[in-house]
C-alpha atoms as a PDB file:
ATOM      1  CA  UNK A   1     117.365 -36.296  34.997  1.00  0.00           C
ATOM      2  CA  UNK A   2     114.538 -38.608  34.690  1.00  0.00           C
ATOM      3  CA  UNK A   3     111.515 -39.207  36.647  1.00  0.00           C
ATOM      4  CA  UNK A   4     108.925 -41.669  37.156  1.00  0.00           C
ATOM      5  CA  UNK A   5     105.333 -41.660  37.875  1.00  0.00           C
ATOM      6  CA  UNK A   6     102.973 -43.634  39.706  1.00  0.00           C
ATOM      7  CA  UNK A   7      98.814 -43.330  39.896  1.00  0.00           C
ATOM      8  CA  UNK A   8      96.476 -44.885  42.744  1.00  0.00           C
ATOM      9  CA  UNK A   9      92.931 -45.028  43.696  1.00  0.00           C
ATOM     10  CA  UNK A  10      92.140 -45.410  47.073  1.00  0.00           C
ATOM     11  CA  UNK A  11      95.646 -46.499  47.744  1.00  0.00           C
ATOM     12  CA  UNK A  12      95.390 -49.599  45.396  1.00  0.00           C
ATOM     13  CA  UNK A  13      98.103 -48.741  42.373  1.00  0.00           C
ATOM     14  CA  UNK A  14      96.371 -48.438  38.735  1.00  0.00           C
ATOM     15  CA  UNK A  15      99.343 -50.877  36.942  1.00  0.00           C
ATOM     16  CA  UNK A  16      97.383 -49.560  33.712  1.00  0.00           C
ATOM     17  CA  UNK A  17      98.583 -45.864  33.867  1.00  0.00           C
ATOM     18  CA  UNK A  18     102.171 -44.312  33.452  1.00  0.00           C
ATOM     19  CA  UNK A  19     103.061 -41.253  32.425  1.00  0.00           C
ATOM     20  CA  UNK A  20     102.012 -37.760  33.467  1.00  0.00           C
ATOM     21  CA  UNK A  21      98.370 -37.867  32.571  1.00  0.00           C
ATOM     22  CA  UNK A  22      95.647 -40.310  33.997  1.00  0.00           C
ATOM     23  CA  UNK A  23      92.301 -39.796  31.742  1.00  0.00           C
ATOM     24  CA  UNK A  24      89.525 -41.455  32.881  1.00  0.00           C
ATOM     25  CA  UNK A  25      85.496 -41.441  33.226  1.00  0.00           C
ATOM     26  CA  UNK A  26      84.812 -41.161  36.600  1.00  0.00           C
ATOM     27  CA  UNK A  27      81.857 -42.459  38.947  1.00  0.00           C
ATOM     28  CA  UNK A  28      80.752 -42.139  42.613  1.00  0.00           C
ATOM     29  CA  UNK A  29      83.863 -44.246  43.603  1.00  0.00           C
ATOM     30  CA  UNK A  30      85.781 -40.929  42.618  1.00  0.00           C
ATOM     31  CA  UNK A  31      84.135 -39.177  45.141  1.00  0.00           C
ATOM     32  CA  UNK A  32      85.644 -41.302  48.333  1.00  0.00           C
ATOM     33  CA  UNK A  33      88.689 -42.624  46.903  1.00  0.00           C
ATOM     34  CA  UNK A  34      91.082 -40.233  45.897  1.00  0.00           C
ATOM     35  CA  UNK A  35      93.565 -40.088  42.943  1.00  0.00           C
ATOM     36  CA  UNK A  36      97.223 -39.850  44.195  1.00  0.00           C
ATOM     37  CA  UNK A  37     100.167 -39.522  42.011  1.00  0.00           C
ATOM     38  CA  UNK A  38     103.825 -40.147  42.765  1.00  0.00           C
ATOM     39  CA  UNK A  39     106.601 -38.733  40.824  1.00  0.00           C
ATOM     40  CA  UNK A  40     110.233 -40.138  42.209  1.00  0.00           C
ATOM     41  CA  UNK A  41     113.276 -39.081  40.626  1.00  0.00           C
ATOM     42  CA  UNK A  42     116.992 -39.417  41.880  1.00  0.00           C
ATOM     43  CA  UNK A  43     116.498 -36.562  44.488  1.00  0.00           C
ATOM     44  CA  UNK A  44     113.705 -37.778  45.732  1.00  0.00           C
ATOM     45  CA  UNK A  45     109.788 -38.081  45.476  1.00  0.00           C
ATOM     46  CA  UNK A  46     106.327 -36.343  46.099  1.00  0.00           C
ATOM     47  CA  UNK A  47     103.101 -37.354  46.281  1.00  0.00           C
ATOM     48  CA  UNK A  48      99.804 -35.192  45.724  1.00  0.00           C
ATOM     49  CA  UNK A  49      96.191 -36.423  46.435  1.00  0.00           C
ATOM     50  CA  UNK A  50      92.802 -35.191  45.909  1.00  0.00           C
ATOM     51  CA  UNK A  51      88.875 -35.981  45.526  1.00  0.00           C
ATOM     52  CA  UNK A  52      86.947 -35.527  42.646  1.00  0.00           C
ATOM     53  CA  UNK A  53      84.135 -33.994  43.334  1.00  0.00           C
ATOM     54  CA  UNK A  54      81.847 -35.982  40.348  1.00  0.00           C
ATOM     55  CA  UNK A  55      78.080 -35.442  41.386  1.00  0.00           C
ATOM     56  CA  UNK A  56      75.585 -38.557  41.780  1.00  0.00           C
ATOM     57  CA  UNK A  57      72.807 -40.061  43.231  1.00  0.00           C
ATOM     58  CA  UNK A  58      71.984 -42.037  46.364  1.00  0.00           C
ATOM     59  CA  UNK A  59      73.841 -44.934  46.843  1.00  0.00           C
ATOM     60  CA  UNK A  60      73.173 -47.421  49.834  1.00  0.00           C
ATOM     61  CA  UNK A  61      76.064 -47.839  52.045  1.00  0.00           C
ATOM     62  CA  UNK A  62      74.236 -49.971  54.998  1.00  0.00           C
ATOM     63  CA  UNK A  63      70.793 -51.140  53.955  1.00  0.00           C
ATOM     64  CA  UNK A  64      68.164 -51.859  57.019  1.00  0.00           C
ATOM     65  CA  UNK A  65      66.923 -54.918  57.675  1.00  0.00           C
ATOM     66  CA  UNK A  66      63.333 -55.914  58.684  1.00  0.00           C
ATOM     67  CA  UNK A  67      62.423 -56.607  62.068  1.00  0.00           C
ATOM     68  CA  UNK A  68      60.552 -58.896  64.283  1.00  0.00           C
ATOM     69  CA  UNK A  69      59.531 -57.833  67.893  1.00  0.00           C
ATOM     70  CA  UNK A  70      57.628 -58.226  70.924  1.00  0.00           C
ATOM     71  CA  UNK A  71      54.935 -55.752  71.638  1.00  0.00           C
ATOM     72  CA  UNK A  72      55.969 -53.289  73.747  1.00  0.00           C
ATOM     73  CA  UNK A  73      59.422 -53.570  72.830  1.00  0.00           C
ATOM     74  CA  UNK A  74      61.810 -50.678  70.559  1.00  0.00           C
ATOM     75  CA  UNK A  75      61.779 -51.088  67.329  1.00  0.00           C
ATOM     76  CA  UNK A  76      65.459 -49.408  65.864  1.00  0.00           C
ATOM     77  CA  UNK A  77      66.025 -49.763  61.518  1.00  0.00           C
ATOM     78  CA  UNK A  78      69.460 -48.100  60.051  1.00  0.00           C
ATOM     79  CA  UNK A  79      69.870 -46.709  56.828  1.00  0.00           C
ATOM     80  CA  UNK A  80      72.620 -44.925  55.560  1.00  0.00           C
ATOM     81  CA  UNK A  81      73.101 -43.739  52.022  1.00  0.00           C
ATOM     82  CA  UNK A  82      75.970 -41.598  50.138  1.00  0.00           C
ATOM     83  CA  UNK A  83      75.636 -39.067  47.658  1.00  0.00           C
ATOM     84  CA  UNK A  84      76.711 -35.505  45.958  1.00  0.00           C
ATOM     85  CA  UNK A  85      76.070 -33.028  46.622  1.00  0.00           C
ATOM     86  CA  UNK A  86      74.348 -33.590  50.546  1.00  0.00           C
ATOM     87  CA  UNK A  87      71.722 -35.712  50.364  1.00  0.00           C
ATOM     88  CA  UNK A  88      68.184 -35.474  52.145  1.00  0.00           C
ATOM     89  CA  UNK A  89      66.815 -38.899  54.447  1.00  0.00           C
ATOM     90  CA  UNK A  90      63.299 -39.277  55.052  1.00  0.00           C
ATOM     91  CA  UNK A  91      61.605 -42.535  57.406  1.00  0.00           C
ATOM     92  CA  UNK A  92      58.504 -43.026  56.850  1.00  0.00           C
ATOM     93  CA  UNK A  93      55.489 -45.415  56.896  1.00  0.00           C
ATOM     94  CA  UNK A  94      53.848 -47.427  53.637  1.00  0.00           C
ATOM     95  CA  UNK A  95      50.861 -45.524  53.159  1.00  0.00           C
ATOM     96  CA  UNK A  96      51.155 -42.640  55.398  1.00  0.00           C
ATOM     97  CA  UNK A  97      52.140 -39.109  54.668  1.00  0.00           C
ATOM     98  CA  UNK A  98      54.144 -38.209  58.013  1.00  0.00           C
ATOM     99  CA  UNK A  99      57.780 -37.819  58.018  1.00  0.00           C
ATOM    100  CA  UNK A 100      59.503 -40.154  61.385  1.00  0.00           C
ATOM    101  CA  UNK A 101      62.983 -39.263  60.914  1.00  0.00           C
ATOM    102  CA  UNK A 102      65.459 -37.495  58.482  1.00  0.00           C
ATOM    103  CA  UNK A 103      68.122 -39.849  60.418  1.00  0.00           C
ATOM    104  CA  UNK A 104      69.996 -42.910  59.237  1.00  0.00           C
ATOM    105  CA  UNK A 105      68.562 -44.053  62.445  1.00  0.00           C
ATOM    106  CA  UNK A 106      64.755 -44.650  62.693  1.00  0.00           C
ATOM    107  CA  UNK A 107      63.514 -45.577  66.471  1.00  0.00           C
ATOM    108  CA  UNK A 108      60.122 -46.591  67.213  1.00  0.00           C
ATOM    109  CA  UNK A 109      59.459 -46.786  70.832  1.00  0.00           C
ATOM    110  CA  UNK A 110      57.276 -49.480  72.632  1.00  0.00           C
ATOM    111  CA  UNK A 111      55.520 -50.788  69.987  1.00  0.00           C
ATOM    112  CA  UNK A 112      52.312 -51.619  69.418  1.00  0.00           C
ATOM    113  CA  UNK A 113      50.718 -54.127  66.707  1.00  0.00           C
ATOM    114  CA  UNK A 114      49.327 -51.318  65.019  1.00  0.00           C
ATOM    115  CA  UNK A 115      52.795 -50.096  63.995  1.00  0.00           C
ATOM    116  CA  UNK A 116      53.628 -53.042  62.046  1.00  0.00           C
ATOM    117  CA  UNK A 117      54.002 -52.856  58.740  1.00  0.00           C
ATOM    118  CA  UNK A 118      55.991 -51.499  55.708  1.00  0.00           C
ATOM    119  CA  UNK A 119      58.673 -48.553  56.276  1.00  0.00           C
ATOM    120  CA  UNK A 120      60.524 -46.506  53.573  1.00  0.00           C
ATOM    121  CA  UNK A 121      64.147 -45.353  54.265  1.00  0.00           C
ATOM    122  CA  UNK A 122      64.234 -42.570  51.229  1.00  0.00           C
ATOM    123  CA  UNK A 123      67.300 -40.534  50.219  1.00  0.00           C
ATOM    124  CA  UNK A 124      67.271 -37.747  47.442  1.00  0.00           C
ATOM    125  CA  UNK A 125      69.905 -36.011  45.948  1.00  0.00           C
ATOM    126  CA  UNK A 126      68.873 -32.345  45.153  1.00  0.00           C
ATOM    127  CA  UNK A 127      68.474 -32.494  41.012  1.00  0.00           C
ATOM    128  CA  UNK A 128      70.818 -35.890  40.438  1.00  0.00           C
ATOM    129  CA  UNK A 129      67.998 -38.239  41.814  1.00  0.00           C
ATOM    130  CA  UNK A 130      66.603 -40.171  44.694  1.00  0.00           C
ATOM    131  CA  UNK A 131      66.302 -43.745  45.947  1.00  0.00           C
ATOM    132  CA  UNK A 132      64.620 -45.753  48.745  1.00  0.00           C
ATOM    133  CA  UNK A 133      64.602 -48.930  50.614  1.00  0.00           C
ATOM    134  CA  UNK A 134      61.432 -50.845  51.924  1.00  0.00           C
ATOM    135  CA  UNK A 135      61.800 -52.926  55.448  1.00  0.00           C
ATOM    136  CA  UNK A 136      59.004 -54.794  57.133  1.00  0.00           C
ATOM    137  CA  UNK A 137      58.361 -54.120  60.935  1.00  0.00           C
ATOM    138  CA  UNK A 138      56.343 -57.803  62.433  1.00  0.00           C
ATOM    139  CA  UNK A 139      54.816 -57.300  65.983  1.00  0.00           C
ATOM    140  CA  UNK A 140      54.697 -60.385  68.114  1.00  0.00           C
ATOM    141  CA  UNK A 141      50.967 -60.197  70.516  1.00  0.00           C
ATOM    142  CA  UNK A 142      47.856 -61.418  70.900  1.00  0.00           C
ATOM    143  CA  UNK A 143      45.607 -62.419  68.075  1.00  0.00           C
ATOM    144  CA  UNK A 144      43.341 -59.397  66.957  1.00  0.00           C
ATOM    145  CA  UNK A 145      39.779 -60.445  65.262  1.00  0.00           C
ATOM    146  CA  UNK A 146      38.079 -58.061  62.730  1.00  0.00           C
ATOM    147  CA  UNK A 147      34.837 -59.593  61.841  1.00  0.00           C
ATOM    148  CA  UNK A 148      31.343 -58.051  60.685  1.00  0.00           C
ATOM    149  CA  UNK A 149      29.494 -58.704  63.959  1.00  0.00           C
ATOM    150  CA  UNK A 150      26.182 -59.158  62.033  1.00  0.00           C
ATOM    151  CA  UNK A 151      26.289 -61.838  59.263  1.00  0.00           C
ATOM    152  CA  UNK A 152      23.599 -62.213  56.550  1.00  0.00           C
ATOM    153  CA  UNK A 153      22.453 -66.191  55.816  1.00  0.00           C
ATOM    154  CA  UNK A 154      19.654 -67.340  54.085  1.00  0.00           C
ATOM    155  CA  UNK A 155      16.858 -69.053  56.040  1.00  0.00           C
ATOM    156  CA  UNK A 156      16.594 -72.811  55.143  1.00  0.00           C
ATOM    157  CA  UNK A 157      19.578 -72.835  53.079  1.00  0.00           C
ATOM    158  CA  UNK A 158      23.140 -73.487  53.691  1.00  0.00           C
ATOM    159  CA  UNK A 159      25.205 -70.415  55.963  1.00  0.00           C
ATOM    160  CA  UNK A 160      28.689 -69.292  56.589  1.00  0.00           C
ATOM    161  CA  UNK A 161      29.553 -66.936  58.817  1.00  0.00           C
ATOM    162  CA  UNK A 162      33.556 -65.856  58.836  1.00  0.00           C
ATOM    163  CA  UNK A 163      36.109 -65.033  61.346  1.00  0.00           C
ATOM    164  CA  UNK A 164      39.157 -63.400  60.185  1.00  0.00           C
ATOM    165  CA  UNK A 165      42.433 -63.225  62.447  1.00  0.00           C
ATOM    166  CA  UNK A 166      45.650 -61.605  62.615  1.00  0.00           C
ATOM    167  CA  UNK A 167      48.198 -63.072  64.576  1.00  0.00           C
ATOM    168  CA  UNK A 168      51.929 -62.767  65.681  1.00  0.00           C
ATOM    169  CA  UNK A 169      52.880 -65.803  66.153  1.00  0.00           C
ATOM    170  CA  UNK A 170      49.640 -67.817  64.357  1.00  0.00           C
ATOM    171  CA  UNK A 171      47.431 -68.888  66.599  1.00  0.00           C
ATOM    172  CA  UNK A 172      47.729 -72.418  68.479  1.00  0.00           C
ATOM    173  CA  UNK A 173      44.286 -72.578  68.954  1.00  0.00           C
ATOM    174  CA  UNK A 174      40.673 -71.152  67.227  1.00  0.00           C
ATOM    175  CA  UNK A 175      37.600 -72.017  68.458  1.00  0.00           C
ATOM    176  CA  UNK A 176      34.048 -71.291  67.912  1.00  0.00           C
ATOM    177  CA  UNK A 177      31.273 -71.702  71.169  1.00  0.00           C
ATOM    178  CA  UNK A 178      27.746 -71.255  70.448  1.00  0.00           C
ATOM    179  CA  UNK A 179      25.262 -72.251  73.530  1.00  0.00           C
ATOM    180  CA  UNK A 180      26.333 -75.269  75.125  1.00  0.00           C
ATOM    181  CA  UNK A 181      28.853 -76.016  72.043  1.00  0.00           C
ATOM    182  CA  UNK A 182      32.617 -75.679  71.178  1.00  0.00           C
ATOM    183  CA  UNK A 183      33.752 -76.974  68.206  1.00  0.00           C
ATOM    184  CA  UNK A 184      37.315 -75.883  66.752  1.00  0.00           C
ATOM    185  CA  UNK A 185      37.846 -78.237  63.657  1.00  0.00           C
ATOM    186  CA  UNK A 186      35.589 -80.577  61.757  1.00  0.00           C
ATOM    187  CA  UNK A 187      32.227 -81.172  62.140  1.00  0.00           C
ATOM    188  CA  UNK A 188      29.150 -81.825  64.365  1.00  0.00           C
ATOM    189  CA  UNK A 189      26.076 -82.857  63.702  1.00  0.00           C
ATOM    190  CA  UNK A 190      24.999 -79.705  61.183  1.00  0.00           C
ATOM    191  CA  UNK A 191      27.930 -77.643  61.787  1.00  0.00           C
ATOM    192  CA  UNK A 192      31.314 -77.482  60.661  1.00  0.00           C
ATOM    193  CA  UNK A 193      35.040 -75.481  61.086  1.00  0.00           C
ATOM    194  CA  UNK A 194      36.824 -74.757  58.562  1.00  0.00           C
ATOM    195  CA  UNK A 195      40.516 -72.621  58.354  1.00  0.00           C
ATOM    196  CA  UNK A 196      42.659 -71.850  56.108  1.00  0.00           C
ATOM    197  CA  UNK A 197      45.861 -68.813  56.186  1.00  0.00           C
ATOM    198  CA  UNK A 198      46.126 -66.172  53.935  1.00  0.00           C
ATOM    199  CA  UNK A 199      49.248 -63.777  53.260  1.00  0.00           C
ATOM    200  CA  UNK A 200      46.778 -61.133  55.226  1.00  0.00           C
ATOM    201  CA  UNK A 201      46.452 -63.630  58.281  1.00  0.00           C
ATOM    202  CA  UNK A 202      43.777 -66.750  59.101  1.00  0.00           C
ATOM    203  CA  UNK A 203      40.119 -67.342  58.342  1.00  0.00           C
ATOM    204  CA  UNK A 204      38.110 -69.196  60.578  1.00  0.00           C
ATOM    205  CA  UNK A 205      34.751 -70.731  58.617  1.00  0.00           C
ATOM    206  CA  UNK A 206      31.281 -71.842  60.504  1.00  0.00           C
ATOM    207  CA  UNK A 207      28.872 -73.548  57.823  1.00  0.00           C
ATOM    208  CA  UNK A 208      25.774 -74.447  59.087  1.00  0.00           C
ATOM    209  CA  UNK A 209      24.077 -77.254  56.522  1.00  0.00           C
ATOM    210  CA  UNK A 210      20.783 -75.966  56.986  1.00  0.00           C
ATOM    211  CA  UNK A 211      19.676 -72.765  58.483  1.00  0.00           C
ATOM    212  CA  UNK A 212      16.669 -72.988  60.729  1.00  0.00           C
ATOM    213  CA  UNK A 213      14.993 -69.739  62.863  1.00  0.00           C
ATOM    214  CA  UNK A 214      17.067 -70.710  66.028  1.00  0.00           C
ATOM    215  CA  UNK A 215      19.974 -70.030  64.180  1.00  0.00           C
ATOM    216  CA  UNK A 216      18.604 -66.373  64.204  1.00  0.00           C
ATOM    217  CA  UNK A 217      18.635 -66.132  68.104  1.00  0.00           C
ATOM    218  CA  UNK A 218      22.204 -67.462  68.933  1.00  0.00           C
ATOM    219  CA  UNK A 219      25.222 -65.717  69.545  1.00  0.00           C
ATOM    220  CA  UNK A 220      28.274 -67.502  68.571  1.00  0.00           C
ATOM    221  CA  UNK A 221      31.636 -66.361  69.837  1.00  0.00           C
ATOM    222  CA  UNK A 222      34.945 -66.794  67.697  1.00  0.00           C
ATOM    223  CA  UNK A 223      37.784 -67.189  70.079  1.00  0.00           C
ATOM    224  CA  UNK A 224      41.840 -67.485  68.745  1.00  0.00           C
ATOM    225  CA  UNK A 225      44.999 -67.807  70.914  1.00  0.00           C
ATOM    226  CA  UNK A 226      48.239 -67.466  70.854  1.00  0.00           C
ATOM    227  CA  UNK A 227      51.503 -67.219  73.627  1.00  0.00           C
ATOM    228  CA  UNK A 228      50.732 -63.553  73.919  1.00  0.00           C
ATOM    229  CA  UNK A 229      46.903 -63.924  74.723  1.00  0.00           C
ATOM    230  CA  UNK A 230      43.496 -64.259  72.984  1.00  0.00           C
ATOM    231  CA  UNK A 231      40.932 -61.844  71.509  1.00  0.00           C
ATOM    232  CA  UNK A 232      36.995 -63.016  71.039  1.00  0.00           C
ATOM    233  CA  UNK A 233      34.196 -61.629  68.177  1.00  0.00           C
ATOM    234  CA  UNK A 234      30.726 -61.832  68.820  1.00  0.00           C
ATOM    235  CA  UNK A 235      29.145 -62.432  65.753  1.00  0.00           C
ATOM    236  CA  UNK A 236      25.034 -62.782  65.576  1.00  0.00           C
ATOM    237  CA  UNK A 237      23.032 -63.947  61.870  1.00  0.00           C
ATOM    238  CA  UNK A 238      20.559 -62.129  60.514  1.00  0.00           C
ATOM    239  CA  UNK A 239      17.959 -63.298  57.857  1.00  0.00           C
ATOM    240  CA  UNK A 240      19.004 -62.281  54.429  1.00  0.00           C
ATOM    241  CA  UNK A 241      16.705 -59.898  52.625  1.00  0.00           C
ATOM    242  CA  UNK A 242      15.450 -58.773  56.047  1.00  0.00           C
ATOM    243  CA  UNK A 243      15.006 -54.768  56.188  1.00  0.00           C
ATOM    244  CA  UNK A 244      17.006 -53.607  58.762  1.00  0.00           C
ATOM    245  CA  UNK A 245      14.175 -52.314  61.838  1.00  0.00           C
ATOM    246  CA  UNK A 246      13.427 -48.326  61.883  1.00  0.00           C
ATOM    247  CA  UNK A 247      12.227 -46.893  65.062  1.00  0.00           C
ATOM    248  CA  UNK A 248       9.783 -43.783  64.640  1.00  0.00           C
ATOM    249  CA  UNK A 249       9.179 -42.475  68.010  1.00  0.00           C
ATOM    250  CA  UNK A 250       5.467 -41.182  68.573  1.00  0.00           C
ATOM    251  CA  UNK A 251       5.017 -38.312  71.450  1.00  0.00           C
ATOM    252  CA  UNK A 252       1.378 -39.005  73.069  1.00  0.00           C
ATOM    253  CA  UNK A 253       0.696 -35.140  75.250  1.00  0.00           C
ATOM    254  CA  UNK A 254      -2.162 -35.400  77.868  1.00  0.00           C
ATOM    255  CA  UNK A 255      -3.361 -32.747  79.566  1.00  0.00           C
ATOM    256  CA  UNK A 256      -4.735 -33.256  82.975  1.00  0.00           C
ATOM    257  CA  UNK A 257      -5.426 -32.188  86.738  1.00  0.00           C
ATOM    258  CA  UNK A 258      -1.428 -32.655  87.325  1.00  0.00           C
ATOM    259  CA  UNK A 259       1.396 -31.413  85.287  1.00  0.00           C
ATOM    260  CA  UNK A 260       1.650 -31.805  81.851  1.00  0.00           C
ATOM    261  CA  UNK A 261       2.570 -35.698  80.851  1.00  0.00           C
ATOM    262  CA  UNK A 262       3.813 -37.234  77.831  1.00  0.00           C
ATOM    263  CA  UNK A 263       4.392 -41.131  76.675  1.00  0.00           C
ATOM    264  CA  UNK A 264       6.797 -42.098  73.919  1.00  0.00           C
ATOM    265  CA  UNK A 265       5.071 -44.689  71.771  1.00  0.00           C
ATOM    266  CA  UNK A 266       8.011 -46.646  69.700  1.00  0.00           C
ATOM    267  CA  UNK A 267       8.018 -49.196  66.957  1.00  0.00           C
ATOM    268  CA  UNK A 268      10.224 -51.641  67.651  1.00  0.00           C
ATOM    269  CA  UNK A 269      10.240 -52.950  64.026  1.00  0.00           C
ATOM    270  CA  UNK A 270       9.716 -53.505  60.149  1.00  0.00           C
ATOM    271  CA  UNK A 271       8.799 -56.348  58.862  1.00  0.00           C
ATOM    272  CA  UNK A 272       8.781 -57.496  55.234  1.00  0.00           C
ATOM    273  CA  UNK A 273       5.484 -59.925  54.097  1.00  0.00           C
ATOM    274  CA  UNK A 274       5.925 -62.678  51.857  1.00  0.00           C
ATOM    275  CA  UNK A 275       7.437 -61.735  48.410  1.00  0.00           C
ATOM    276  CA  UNK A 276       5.918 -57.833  48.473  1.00  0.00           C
ATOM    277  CA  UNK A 277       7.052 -54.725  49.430  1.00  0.00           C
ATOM    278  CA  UNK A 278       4.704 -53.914  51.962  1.00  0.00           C
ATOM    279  CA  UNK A 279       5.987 -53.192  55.849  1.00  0.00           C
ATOM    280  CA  UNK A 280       3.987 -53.508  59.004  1.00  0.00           C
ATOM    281  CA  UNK A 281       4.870 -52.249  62.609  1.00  0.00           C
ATOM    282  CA  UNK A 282       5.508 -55.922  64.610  1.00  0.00           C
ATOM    283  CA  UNK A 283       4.765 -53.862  68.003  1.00  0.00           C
ATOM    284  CA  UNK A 284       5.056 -51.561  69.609  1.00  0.00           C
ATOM    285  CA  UNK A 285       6.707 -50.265  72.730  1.00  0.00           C
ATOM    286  CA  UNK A 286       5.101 -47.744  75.168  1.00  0.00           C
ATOM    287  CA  UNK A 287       7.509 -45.740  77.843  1.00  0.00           C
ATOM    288  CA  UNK A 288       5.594 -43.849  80.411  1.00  0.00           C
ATOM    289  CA  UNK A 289       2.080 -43.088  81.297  1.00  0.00           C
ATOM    290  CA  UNK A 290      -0.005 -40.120  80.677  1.00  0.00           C
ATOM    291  CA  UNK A 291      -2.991 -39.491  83.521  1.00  0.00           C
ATOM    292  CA  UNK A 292      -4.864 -37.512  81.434  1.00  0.00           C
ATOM    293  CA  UNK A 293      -8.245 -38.752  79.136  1.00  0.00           C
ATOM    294  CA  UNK A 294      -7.646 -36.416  76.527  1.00  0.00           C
ATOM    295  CA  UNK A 295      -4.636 -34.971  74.706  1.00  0.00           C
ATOM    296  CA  UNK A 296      -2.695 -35.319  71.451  1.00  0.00           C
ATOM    297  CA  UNK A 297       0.000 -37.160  69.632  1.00  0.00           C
ATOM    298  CA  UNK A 298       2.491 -36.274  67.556  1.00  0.00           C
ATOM    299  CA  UNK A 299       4.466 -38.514  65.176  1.00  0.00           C
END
C-alpha cells in the first residue's frame, strides 16, 4: 500500500518537499508557524503539527509611532516585540536612567512640555540579544524663553543681546520692548531684530550699532507667542570687563546711655579704573544709627 506525504508552514504547502523527511535551517518564523505533515494513503490520512522551539532575538511585531499632543493631554506609545525564550520590555526616557514601563504599552498622563522628548521602547532576550526602538514625544503650549538675564556688551562698540525660544507650534509673533519701544523685525534708528530657527527652536537677535551708557540702565523685555500663550525674559546689559560688585558688610558697635546699638556700613560696589587693576569702593550704604560717640567697628 502506498502513501503520500505532504509538508506546510503556517498552513501555506512547501511544493518543494516530498517524501518523509523535511530538512531545513530554521529561523524565528519556526517559532510561530508550525510544521505540519500529512501522510494520506487509501485508508485514510493524518496530520501531525508542532513548533520549533529555535531560540532568537527581539523582533518588532508593532513598532510605536511618535506623537504630537496638547499639553495636558495623555500621551499613550505601543511597542510590542517577539522573541525566545521570554523576552524583557523596558520604556524609558533619552537620557534618563528610570525605568516607565516593562509594558508594550507606555502611558504618560497629562503632559507637560517638559516631558517631550526622545523615548526608548527596549526588548532583550536573556543571552540571544536585545533591540530597541526610539519615538519622539512633541508637546503643543506656550512658548518657553531660556535666556541669560544679564548680557555682557562692550561700551561704544557694537552689542547683541539673544533671546532663545522653544515653541510648540513656532511662535506667530516675537517681539522685543525696551522703554517706550517695540520693535519685532527690522530696524530702528540704532537698533535692529533679527531671527532665525534652529533644529533646537528660534533665536531672537537685538544689535544695537553703537553702545552708549544708557544702554546700561534699560531693561528690555523679549516677548514670543503662540495659540497656547506667551512667555517674557527680562534681560538687562552689563559693561564687558566690568567686575561683578562685592558687598563687605562693616558692623559699627556704640556703646552708650541706652542699649547697645550697632550700624551696618555696606559697599555697594567695585569699580575697575582705567586700564589697571586697582578697585575702589563707589559708596557706601549705611543701615541704622548708633547714639553713642564712641565704640568700635568691625569689618
Amino acid at each position: 500500500m502506498t502513501s503520500a506525504s505532504k509538508w506546510a508552514k503556517g498552513g501555506s504547502i512547501i511544493r518543494e518537499v516530498s517524501g518523509d523527511t523535511y530538512e531545513v535551517i530554521v529561523d524565528h518564523s519556526f517559532f510561530t508557524e508550525p510544521v505540519s505533515c500529512e501522510v494520506t494513503n487509501a485508508l485514510g490520512s493524518t496530520n501531525i503539527s508542532r513548533n520549533v522551539d529555535v531560540y532568537f532575538g527581539p523582533r518588532m511585531a508593532a513598532e510605536p509611532q511618535s506623537l504630537q499632543v496638547d499639553q495636558g493631554s495623555d500621551a499613550i506609545f505601543n511597542c510590542a516585540w517577539t522573541g525566545n525564550p521570554s523576552l524583557t520590555i523596558v520604556w524609558m526616557k533619552r537620557g534618563s536612567g528610570v525605568v516607565l514601563s516593562n509594558e508594550n504599552i507606555l502611558t504618560l498622563k497629562a503632559v507637560r512640555q517638559e516631558d517631550a522628548g526622545k523615548y526608548v521602547c527596549r526588548a532583550v532576550v536573556p543571552r540571544v540579544g536585545a533591540g530597541e526602538k526610539e519615538v519622539s514625544l512633541t508637546v503643543n503650549g506656550p512658548p518657553t524663553i531660556s535666556s541669560t538675564q544679564t548680557q555682557q556688551v562692550l561700551y561704544g562698540e557694537k552689542g547683541q543681546i539673544k533671546c532663545f525660544i522653544r515653541s510648540t507650534p513656532p511662535p506667530d509673533r516675537i517681539a522685543w520692548s525696551w522703554k517706550e519701544t517695540v520693535l519685532e523685525s527690522g530696524t530702528s534708528g540704532r537698533y535692529t531684530v533679527e531671527t532665525v530657527s534652529t533644529e533646537e527652536g528660534v533665536i531672537s537677535t537685538l544689535t544695537m550699532s553703537n553702545i552708549v551708557p544708557a544702554d546700561f540702565q534699560t531693561i528690555y523685555n523679549c516677548t514670543a507667542w503662540n495659540s497656547f500663550g506667551s512667555d517674557t525674559e527680562i534681560i538687562r546689559l552689563k559693561e564687558q570687563g566690568t567686575p561683578t560688585p562685592v558687598f563687605k558688610p562693616c558692623l559699627s558697635w556704640g556703646f552708650g546711655t541706652g542699649d547697645l546699638q550697632k550700624s551696618i556700613v555696606r559697599p555697594v560696589g567695585l569699580l575697575k579704573q582705567n586700564n589697571y587693576n586697582e578697585q575702589q569702593w563707589l559708596s557706601r550704604e549705611v543701615v541704622g544709627h548708633t547714639r553713642s560717640q564712641n565704640g568700635t567697628t568691625e569689618c
